[in-house]
Protein backbone atom coordinates (compact mmCIF):
# COMPACT_ATOMS: atom_id res chain seq x y z
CA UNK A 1 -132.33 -88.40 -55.23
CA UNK A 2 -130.93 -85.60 -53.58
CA UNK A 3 -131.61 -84.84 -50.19
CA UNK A 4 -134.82 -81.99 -49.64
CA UNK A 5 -134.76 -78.86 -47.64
CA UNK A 6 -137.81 -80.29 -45.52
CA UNK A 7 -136.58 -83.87 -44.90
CA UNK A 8 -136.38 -83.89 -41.00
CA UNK A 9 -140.26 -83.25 -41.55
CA UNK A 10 -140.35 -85.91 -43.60
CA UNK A 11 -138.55 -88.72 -41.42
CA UNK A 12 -138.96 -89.04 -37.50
CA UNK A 13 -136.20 -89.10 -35.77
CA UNK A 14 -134.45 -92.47 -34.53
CA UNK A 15 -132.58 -93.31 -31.11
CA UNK A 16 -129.24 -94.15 -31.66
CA UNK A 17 -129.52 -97.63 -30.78
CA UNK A 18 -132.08 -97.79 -33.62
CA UNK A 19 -129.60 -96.22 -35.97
CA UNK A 20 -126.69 -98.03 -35.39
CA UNK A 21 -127.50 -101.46 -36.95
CA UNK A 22 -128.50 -99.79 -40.49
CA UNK A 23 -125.45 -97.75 -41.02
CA UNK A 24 -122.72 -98.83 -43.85
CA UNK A 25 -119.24 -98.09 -44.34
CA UNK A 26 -119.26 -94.85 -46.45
CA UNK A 27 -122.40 -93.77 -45.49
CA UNK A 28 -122.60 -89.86 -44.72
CA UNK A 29 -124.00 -88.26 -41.81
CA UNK A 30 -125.19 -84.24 -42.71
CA UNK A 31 -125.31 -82.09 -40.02
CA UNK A 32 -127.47 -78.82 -39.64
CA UNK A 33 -126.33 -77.28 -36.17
CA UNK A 34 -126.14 -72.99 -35.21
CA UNK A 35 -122.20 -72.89 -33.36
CA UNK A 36 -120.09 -70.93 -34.67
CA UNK A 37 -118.39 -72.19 -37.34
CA UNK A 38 -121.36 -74.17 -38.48
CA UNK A 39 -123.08 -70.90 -38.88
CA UNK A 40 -119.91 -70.03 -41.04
CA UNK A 41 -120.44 -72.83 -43.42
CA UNK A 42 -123.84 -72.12 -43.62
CA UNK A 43 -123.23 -68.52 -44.51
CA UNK A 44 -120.95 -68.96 -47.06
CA UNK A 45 -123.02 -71.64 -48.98
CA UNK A 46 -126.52 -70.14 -48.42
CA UNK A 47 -127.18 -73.92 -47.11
CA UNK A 48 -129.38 -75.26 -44.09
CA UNK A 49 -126.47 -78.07 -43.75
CA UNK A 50 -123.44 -77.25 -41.81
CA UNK A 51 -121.56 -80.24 -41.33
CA UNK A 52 -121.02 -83.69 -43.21
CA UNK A 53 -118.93 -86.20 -42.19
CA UNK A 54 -118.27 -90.11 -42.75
CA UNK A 55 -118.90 -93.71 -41.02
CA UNK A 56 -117.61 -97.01 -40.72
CA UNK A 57 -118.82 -100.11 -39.15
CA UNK A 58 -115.43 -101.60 -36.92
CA UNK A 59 -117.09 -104.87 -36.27
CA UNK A 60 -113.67 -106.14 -34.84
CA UNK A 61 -114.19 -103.24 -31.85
CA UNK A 62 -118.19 -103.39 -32.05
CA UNK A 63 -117.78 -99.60 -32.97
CA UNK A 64 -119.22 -97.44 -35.63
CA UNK A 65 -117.03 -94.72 -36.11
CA UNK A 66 -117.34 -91.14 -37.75
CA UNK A 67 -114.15 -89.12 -39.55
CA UNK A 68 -114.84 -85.49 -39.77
CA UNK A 69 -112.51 -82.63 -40.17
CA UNK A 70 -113.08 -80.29 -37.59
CA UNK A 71 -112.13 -76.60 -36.71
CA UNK A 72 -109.02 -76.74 -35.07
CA UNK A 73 -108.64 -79.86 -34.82
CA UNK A 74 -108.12 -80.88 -38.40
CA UNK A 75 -109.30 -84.59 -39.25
CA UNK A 76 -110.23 -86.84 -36.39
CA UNK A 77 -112.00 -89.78 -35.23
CA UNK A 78 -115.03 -90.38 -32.58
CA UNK A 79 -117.48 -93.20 -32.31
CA UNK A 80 -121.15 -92.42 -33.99
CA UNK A 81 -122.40 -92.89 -30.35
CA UNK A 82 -120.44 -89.32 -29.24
CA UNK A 83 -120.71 -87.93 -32.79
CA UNK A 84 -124.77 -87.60 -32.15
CA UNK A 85 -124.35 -85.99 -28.75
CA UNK A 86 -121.79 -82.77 -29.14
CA UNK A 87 -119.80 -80.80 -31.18
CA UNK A 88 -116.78 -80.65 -31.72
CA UNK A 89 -115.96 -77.83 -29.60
CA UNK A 90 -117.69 -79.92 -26.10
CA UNK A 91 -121.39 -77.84 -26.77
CA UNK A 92 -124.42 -80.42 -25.55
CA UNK A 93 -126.65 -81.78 -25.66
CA UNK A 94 -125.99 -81.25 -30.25
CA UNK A 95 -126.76 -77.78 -30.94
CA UNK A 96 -128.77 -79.16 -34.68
CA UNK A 97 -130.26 -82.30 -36.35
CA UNK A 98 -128.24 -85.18 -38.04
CA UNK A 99 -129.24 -87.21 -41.21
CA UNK A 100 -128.13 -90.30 -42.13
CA UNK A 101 -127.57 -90.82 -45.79
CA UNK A 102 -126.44 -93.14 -48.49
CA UNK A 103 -124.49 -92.84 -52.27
CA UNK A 104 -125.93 -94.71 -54.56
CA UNK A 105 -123.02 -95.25 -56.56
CA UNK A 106 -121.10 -96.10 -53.70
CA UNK A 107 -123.63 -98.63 -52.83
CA UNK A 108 -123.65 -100.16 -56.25
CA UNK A 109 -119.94 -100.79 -56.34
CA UNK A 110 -119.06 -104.77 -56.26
CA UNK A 111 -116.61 -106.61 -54.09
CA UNK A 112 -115.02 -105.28 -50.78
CA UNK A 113 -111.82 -103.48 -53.22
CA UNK A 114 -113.69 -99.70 -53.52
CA UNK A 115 -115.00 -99.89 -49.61
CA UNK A 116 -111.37 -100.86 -48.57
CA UNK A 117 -109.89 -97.75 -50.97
CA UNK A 118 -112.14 -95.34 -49.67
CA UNK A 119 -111.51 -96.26 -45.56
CA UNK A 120 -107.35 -95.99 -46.68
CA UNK A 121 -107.96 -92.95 -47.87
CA UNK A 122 -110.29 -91.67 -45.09
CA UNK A 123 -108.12 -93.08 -42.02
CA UNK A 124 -104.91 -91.78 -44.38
CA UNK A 125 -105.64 -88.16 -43.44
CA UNK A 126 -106.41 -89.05 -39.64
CA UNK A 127 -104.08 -86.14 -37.70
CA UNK A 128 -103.83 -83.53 -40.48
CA UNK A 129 -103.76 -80.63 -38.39
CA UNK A 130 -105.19 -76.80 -39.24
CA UNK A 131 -102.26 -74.09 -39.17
CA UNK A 132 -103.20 -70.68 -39.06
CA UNK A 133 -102.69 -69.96 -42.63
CA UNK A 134 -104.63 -72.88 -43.19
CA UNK A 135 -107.81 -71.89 -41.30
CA UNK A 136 -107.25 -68.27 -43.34
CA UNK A 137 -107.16 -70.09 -46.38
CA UNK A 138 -110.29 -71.77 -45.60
CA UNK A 139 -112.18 -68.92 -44.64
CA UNK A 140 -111.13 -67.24 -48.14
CA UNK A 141 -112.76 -69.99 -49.40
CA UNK A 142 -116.13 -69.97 -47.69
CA UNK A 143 -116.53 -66.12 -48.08
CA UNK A 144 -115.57 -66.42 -52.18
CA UNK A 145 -118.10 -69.08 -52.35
CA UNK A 146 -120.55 -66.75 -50.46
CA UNK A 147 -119.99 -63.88 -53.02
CA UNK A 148 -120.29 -66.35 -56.30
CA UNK A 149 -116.22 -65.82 -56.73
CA UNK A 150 -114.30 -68.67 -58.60
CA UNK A 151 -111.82 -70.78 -56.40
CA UNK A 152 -108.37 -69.99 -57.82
CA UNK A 153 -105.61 -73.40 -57.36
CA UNK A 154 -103.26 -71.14 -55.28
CA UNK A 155 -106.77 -70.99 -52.25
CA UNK A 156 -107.56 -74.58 -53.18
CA UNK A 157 -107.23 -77.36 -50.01
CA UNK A 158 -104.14 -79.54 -49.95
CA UNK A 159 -103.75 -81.58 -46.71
CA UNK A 160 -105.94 -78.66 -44.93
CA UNK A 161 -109.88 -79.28 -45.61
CA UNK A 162 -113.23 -78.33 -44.26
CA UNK A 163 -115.92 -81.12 -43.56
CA UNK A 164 -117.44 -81.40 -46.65
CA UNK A 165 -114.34 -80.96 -48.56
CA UNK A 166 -112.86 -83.96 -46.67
CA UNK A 167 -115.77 -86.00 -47.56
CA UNK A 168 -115.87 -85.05 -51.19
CA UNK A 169 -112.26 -86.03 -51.16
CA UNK A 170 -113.29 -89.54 -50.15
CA UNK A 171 -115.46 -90.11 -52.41
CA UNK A 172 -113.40 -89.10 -55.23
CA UNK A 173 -110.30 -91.91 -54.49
CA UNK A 174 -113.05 -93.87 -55.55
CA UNK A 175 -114.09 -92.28 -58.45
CA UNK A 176 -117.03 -90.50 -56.86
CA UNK A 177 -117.72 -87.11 -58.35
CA UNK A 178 -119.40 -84.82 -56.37
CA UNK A 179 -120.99 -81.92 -58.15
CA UNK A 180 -120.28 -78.08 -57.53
CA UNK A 181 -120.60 -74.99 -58.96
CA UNK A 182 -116.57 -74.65 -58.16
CA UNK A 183 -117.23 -71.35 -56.55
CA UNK A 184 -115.01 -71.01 -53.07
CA UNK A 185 -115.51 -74.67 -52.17
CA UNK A 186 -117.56 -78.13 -51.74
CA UNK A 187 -120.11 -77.77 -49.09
CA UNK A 188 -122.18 -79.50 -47.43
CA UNK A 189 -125.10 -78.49 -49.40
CA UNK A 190 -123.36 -79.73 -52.13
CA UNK A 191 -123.21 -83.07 -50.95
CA UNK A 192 -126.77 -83.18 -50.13
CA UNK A 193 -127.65 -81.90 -53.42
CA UNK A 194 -125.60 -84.76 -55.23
CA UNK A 195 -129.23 -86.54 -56.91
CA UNK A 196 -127.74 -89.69 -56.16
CA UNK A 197 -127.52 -89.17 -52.32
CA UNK A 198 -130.73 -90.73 -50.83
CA UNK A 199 -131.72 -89.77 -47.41
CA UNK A 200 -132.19 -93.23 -44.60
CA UNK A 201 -132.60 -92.02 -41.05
CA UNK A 202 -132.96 -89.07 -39.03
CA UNK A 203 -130.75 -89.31 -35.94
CA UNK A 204 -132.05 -88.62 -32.29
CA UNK A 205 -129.71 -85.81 -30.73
């Protein structure tokens, strides 16, 4: 089901050492924070959600780790344990609330083969940096999505994302669709809205 506007009503929130045993490679982790490029993405989608990122369970470090692509920064990699506390600009304690979430049709894949696709494809992008024209081209995005405009190819990302766009982009080596109304760009909302997203834990910030 998808994920509902009220759900950090619905679920109390977890400490982080509570968290970190249930989380699964591939599981998603949507964001609803009030900096400034958060509000941004929130703006331009008419969405409560802001942010959505990615985790992983490194067993071989005893790490879970979180890919997001960041303002900036491009696409990077923190452990969950610093994820939950600040943003990616240094503001704490996390200016929001964090969800923990699962795709069912991620979950319902067999064998290790589509887990092992999706983490080459997610720590593949790890350093793709944000140009100027970049950002510009990503903000064209967000405000044509904000004013129901169509996405032309020419404004489409390439090896320059935002969050959800990443994350979408994940799912897809893998054959994961996720739905849109193709109007500026994938956002976070979208990802929560996907009906086969199911929500599992709200995060302590």
């Amino acid at each position: 089901m998808s994920i509902p506007a009220d759900i950090f009503d619905r679920l109390q929130a977890q400490p982080y050492g509570a968290i970190r045993p249930q989380v699964r490679d591939g599981d998603v982790l949507l964001c609803s924070a009030d900096d400034r490029f958060s509000r941004l993405i929130r703006w331009g989608a008419c969405s409560p959600w802001s942010h959505v990122a990615i985790a992983f369970q490194m067993p071989a470090i005893d790490r879970v780790m979180v890919l997001e692509c960041v303002e900036k920064l491009g696409v990077r990699a923190l452990p969950l344990s610093m994820f939950i506390t600040k943003t990616s600009s240094g503001v704490q304690p996390y200016p929001g609330r964090i969800l923990l979430a699962r795709h069912a049709a991620l979950a319902e894949m067999a064998g290790p083969g589509p887990l092992r696709q999706l983490a080459e494809f997610a720590f593949g992008r790890l350093g793709d940096p944000f140009s100027r024209i970049e950002m510009a081209k990503i903000v064209v995005r967000i405000v044509l999505g904000r004013f129901d405009v169509k996405l032309h190819p020419v404004l489409g990302p390439k090896d320059e994302f935002i969050c959800s766009e990443f994350v979408a982009r994940c799912f897809q080596a893998v054959g994961i669709e996720i739905p849109w109304d193709g109007l500026g760009f994938i956002g976070p909302g979208d990802i929560a809205a996907d009906p086969r997203l199911e929500a599992v834990a709200q995060i302590q910030t």
